[in-house]
N, C-alpha and C. Protein backbone atom coordinates (compact mmCIF):
# COMPACT_ATOMS: atom_id res chain seq x y z
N UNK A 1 -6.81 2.10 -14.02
CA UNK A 1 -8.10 1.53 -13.65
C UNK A 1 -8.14 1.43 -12.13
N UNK A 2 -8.69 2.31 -11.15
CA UNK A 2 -8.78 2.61 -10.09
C UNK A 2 -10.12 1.83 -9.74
N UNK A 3 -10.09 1.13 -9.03
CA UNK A 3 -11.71 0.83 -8.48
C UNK A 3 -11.39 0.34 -7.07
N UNK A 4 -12.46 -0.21 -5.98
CA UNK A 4 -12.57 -0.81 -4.38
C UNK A 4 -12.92 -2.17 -4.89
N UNK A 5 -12.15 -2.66 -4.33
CA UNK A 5 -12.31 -4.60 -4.43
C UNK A 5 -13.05 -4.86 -3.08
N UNK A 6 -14.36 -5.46 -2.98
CA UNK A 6 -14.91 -5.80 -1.89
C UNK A 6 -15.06 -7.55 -2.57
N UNK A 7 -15.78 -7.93 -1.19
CA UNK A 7 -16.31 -9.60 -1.38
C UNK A 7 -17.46 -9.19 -2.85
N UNK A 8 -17.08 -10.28 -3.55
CA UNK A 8 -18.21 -10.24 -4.76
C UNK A 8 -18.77 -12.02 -4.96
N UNK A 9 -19.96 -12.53 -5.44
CA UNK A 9 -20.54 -13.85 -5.48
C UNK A 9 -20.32 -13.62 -7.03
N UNK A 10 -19.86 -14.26 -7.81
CA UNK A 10 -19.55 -14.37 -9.06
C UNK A 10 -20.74 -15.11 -9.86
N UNK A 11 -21.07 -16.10 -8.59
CA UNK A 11 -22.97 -16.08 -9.57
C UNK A 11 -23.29 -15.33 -9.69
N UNK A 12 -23.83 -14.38 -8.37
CA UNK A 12 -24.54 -13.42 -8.55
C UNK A 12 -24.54 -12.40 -9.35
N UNK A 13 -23.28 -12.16 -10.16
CA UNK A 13 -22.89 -11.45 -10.85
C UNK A 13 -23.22 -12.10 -12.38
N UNK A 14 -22.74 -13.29 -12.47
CA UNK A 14 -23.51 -13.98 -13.84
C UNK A 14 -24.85 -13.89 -14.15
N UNK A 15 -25.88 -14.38 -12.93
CA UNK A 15 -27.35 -14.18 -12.82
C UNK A 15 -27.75 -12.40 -13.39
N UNK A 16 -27.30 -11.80 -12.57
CA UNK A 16 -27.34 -10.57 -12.84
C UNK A 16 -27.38 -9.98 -14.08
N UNK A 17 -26.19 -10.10 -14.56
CA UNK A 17 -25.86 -10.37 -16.17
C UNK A 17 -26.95 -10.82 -17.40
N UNK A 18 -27.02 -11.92 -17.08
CA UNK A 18 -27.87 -12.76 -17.58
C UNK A 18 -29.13 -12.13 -17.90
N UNK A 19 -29.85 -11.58 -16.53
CA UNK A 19 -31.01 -11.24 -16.66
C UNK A 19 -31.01 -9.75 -17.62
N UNK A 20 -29.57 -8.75 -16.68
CA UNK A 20 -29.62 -8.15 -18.29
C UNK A 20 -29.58 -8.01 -20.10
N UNK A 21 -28.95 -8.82 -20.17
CA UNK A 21 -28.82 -9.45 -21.54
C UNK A 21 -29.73 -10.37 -21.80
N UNK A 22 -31.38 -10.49 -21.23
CA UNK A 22 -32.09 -11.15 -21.87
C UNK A 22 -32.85 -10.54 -22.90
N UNK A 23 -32.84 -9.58 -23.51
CA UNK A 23 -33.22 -8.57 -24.31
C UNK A 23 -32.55 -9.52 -25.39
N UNK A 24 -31.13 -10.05 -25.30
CA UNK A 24 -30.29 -10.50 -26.54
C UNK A 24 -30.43 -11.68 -26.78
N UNK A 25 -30.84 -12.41 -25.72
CA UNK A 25 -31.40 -13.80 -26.61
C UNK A 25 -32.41 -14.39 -26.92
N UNK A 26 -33.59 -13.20 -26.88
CA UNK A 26 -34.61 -13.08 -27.13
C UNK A 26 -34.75 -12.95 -29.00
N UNK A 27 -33.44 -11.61 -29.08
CA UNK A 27 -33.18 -11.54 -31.06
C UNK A 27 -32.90 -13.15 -31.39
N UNK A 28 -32.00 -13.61 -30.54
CA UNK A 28 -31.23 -14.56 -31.17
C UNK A 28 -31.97 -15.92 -30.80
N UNK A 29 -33.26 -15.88 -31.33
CA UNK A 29 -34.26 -17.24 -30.80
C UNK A 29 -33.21 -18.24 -31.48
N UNK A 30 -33.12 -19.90 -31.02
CA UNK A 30 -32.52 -20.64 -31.65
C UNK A 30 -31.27 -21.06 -30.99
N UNK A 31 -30.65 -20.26 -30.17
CA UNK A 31 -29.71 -20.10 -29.77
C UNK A 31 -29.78 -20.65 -28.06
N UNK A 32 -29.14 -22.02 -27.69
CA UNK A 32 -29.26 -22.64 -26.13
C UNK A 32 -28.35 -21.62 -25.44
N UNK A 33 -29.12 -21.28 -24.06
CA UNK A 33 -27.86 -20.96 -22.97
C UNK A 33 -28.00 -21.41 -21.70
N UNK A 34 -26.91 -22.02 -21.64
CA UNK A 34 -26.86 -23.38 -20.37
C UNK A 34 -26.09 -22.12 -19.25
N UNK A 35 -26.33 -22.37 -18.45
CA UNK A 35 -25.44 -22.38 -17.10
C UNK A 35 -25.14 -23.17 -15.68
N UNK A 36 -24.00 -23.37 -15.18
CA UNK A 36 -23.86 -24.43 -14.41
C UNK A 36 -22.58 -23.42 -13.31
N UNK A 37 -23.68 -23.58 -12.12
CA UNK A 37 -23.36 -22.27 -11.25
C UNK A 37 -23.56 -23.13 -9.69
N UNK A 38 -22.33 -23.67 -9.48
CA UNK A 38 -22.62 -24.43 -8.27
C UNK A 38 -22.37 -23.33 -6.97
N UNK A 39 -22.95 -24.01 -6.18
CA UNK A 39 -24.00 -23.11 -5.25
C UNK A 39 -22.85 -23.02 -3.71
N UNK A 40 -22.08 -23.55 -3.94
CA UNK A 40 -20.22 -23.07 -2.97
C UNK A 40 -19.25 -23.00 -3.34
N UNK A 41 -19.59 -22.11 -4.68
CA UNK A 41 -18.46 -21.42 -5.10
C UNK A 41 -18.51 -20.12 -4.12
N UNK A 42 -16.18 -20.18 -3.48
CA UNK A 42 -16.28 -19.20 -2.80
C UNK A 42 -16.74 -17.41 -3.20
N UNK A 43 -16.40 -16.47 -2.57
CA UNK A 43 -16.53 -15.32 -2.89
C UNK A 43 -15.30 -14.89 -3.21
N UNK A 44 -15.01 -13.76 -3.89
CA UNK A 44 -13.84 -13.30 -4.39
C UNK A 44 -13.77 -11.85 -3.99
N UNK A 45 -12.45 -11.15 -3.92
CA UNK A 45 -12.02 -9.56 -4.00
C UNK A 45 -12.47 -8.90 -5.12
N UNK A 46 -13.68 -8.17 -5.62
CA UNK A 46 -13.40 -7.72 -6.87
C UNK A 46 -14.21 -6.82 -7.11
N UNK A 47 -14.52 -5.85 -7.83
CA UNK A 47 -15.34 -4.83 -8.59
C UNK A 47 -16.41 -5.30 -9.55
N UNK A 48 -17.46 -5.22 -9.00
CA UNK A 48 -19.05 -5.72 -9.18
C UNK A 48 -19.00 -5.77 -10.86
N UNK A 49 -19.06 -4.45 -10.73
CA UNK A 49 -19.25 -3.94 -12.10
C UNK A 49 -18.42 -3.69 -13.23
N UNK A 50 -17.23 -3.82 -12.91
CA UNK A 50 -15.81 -4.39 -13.51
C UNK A 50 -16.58 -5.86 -14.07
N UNK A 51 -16.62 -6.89 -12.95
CA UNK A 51 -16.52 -7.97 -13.44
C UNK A 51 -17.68 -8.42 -14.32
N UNK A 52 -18.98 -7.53 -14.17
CA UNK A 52 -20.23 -7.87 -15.21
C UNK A 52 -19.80 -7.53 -16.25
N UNK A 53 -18.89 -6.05 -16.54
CA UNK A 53 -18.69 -6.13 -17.63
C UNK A 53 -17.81 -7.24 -18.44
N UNK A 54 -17.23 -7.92 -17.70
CA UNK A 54 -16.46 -8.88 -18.22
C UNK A 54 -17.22 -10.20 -18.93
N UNK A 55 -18.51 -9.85 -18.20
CA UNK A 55 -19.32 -11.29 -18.56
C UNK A 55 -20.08 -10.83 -19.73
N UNK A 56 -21.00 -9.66 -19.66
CA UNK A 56 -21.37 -9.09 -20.67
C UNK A 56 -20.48 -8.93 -22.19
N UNK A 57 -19.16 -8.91 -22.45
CA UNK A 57 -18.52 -8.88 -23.47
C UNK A 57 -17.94 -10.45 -23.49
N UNK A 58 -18.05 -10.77 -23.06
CA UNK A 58 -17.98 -12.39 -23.68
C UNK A 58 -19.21 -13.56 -23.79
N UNK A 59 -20.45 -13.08 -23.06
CA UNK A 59 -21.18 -13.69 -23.51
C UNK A 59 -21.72 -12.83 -24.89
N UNK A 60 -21.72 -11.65 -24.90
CA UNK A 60 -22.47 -10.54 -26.38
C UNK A 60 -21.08 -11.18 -27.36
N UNK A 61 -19.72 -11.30 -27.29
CA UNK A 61 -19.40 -11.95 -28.27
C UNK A 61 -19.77 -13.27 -28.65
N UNK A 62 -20.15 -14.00 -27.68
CA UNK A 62 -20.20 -15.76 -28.05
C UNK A 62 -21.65 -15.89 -29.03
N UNK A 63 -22.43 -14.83 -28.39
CA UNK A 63 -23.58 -14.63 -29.59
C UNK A 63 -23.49 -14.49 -31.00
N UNK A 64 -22.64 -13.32 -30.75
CA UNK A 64 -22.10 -12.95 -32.23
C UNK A 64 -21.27 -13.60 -32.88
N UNK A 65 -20.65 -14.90 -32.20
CA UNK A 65 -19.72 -15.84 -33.12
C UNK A 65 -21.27 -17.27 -33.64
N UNK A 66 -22.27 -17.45 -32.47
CA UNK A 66 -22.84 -18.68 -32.56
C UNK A 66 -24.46 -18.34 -33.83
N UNK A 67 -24.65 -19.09 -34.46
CA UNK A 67 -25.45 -19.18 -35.59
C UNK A 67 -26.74 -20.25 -34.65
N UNK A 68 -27.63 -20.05 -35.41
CA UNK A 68 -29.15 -20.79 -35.02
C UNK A 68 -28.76 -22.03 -35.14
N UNK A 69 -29.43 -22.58 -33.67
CA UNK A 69 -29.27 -23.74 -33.64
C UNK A 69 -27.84 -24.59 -32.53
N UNK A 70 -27.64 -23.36 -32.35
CA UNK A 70 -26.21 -23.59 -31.56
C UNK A 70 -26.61 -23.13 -29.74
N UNK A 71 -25.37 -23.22 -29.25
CA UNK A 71 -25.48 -23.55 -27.49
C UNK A 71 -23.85 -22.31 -26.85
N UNK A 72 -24.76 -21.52 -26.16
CA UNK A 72 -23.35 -21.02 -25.43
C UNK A 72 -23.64 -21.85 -23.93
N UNK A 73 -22.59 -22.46 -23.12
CA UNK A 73 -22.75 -22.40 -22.03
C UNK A 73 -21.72 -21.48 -20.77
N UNK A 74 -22.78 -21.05 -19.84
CA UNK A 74 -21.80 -20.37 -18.65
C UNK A 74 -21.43 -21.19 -17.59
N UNK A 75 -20.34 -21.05 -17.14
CA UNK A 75 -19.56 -22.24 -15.68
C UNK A 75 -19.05 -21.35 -14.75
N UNK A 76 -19.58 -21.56 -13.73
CA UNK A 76 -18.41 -20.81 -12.79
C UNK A 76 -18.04 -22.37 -12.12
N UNK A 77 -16.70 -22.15 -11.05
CA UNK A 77 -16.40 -23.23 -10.61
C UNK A 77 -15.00 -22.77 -9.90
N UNK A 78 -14.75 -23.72 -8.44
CA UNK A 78 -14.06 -23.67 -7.33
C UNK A 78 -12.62 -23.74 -8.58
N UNK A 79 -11.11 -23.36 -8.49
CA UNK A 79 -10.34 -22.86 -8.79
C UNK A 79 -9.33 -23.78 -7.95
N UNK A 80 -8.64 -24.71 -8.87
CA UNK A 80 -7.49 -24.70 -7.74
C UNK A 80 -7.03 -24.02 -7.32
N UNK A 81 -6.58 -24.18 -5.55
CA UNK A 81 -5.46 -22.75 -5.29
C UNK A 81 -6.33 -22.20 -4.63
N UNK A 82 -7.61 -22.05 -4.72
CA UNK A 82 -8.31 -21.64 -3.94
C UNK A 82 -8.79 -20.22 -5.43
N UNK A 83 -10.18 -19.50 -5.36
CA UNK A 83 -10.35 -18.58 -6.20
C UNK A 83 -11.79 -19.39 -7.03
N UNK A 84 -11.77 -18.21 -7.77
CA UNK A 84 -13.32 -19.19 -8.86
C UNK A 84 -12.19 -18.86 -10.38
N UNK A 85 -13.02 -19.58 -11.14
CA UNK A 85 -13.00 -19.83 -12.85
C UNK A 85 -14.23 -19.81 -13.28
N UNK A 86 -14.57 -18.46 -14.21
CA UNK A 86 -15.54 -18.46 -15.18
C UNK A 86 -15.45 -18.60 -16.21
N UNK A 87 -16.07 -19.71 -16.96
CA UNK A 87 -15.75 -20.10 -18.57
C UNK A 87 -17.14 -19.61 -19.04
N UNK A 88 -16.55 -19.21 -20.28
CA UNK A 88 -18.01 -19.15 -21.29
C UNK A 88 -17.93 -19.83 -22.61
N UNK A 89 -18.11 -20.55 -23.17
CA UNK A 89 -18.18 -21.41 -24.14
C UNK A 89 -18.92 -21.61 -25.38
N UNK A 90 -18.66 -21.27 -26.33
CA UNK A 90 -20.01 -21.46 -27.83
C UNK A 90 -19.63 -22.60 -28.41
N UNK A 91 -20.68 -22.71 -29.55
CA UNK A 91 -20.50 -23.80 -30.69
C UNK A 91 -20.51 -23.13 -31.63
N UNK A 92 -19.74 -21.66 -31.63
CA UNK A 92 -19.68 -20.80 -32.61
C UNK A 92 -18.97 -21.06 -33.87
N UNK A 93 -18.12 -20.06 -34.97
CA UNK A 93 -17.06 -20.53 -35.73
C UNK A 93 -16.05 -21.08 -35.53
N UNK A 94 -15.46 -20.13 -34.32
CA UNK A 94 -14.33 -20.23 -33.58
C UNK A 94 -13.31 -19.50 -34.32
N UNK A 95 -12.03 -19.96 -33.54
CA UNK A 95 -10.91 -18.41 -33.90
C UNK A 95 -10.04 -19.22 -34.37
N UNK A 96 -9.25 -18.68 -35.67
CA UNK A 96 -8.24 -19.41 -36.52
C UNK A 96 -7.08 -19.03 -35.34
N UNK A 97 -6.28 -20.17 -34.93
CA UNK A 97 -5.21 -20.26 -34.34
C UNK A 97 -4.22 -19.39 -34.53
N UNK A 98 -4.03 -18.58 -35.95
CA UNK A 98 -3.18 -17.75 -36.26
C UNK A 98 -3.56 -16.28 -35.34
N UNK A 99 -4.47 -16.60 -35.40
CA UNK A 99 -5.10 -15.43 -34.52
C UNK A 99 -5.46 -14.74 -32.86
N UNK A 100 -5.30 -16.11 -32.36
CA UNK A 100 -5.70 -16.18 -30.86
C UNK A 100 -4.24 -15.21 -30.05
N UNK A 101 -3.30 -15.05 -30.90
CA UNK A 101 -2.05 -14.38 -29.74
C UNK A 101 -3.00 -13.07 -29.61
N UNK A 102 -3.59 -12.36 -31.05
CA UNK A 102 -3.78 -10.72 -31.11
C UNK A 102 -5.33 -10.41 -30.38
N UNK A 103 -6.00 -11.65 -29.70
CA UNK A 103 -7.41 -11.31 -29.28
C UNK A 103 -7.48 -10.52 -28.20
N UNK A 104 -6.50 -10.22 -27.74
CA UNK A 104 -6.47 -9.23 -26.31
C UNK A 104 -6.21 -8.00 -26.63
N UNK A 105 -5.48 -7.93 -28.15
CA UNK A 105 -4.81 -6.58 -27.97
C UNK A 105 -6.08 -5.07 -28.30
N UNK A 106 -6.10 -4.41 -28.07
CA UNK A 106 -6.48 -3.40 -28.62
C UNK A 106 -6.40 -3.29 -29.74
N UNK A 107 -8.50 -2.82 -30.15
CA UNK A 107 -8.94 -2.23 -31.72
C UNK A 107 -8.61 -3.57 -32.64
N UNK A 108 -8.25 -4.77 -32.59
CA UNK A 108 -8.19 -6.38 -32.89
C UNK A 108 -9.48 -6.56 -32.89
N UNK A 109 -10.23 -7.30 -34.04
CA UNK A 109 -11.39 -7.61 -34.12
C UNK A 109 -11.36 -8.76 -35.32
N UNK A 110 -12.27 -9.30 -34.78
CA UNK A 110 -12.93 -10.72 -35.90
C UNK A 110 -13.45 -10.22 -36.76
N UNK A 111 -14.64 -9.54 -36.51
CA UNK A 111 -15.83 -9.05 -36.95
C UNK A 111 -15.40 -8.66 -37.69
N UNK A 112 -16.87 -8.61 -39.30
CA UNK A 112 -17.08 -7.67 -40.27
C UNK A 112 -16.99 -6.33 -39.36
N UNK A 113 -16.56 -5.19 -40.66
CA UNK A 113 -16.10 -3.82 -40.47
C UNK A 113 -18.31 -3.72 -39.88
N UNK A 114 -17.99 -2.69 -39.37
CA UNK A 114 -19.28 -1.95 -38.68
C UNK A 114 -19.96 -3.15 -37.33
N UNK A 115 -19.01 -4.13 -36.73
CA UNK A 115 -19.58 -5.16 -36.18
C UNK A 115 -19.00 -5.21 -34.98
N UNK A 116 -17.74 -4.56 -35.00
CA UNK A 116 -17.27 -4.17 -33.43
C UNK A 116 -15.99 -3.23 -33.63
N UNK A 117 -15.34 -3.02 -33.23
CA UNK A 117 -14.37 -2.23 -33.11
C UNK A 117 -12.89 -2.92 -32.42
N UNK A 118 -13.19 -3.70 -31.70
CA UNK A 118 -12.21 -4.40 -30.76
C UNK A 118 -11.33 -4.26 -29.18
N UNK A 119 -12.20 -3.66 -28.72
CA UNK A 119 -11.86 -3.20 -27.28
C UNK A 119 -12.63 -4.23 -26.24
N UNK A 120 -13.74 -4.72 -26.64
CA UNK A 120 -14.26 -6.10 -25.83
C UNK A 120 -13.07 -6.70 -25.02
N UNK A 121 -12.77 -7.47 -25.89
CA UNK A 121 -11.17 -8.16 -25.18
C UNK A 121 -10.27 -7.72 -24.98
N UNK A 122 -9.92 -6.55 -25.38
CA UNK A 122 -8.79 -5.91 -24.39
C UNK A 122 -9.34 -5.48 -23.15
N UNK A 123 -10.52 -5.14 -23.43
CA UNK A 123 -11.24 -4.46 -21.93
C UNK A 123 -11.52 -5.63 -20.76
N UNK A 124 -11.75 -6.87 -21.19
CA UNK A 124 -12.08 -7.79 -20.43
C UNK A 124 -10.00 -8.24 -19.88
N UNK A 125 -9.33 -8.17 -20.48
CA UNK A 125 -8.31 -8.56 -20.32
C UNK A 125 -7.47 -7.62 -19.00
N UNK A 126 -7.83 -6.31 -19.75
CA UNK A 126 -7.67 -5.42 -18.17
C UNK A 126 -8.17 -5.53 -17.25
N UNK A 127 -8.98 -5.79 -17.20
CA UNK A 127 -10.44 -6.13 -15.41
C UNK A 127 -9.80 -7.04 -15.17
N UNK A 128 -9.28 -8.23 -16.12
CA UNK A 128 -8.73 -9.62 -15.38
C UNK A 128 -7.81 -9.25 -14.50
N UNK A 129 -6.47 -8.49 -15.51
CA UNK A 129 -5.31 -8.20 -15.05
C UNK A 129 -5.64 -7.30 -13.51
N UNK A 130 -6.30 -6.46 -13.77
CA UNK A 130 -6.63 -5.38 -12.54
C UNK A 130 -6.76 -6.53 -10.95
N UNK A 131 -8.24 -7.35 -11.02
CA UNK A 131 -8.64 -8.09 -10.44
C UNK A 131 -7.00 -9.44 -9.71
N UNK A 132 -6.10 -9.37 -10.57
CA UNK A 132 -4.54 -10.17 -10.43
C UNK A 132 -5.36 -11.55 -10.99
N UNK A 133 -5.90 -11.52 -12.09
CA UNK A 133 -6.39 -12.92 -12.48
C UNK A 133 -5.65 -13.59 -13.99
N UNK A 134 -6.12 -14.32 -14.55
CA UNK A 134 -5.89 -14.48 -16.08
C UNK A 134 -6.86 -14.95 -16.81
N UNK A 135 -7.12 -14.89 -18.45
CA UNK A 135 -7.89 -14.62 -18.82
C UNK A 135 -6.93 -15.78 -20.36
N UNK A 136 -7.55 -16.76 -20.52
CA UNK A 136 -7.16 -17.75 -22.03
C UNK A 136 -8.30 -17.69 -22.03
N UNK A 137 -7.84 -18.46 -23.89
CA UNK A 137 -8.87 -18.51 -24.83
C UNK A 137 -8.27 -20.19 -25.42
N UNK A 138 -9.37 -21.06 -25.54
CA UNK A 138 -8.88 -22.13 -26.04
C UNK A 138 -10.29 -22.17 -27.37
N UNK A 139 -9.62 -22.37 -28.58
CA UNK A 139 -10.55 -22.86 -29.47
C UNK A 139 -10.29 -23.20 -30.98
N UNK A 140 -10.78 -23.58 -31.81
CA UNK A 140 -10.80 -24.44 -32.97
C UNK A 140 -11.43 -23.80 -34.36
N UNK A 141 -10.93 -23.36 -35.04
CA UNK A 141 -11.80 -23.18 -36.15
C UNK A 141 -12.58 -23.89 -36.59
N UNK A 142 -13.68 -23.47 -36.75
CA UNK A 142 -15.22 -23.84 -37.05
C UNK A 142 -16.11 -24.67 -35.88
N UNK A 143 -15.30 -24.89 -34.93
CA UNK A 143 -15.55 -25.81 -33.49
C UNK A 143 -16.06 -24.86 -32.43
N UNK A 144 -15.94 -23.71 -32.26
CA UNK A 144 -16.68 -22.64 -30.99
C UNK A 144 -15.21 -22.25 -30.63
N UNK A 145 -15.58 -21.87 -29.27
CA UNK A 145 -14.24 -21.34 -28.69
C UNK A 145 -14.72 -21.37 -26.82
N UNK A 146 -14.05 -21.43 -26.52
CA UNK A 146 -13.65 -21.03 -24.49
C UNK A 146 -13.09 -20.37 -24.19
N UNK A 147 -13.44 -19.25 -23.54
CA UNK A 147 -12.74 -18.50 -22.84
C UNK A 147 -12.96 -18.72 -21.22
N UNK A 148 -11.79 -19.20 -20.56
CA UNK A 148 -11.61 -19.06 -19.40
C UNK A 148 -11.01 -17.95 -18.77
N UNK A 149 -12.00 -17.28 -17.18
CA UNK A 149 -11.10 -16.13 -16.45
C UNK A 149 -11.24 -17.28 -15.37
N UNK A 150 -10.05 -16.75 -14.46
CA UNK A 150 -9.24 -17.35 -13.42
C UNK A 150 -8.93 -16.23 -12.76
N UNK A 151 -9.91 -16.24 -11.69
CA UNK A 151 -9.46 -15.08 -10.39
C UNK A 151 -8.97 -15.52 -9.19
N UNK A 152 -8.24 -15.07 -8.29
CA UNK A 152 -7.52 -15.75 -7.10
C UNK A 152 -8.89 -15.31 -5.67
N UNK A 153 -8.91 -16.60 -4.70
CA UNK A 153 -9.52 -16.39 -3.50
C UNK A 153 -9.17 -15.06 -2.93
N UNK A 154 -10.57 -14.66 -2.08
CA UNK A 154 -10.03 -13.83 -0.76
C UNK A 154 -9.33 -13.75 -0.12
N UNK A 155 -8.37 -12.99 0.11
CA UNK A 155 -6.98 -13.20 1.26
C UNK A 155 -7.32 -12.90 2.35
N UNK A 156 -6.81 -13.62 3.76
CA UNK A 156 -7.37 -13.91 5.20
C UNK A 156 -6.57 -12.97 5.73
């Protein structure tokens, strides 16, 4: 995975996002999406479009885990250590604990057969890794789930 790491605004990249994927929560009337995008969070080293895709496959999954009536929210936020943290969060099913080691791996999927394939999260897991970040998942069966990425500051 070869790409140029320049300064990137990780809102701007959520916003961005966002506005593309409003097509999807338009299907999914019923469905809250909060975001909480404070306004000095620093900038980061990273690949624009690397990192949308990262947002795009975890917010298009949090859809596909959350049922009517439910709330995803998006966070970015200052990082100890210096760096940002983007969480995305549902009130979806959530992921049986037995399960959370294999969510990164490749062709691994939740989903009914014809509903994904399973490269989402491995693909988001590589951009992390690429970017030198990390990428957990904290969540509960039948409670939603969180996924936090953790990217490191600009180096001086």
């Amino acid at each position: 995975m070869v790409s140029s790491l320049w300064p990137v605004d990780m809102n701007r990249c959520v916003g961005d996002t966002l506005f593309l994927l409003k097509h999807h929560f338009k299907e999914r009337l019923g469905i809250t999406v909060k975001t909480d995008l404070p306004k000095d969070l620093p900038k980061i080293m990273g690949d624009e479009s690397q990192l949308k895709q990262v947002i795009i496959n975890l917010v298009t999954n949090a859809f596909d885990a959350t049922g009517e009536g439910g709330h995803i929210d998006i966070i970015t936020r200052n990082r100890a250590g210096g760096g940002v943290e983007l969480i995305v969060e549902d009130s979806g099913c959530g992921i049986p604990a037995e399960l959370q080691d294999k969510l990164f791996e490749p062709f691994f999927t939740t989903k009914p057969v014809g509903k994904g394939i399973g490269i989402g999260l491995s693909t988001c897991y590589a951009i992390v890794k690429h970017h030198r970040g990390e990428i957990t998942v904290t969540s509960e069966e039948g409670r939603g789930a969180s996924f936090k990425v953790s990217l490191p500051g600009m180096e001086v």
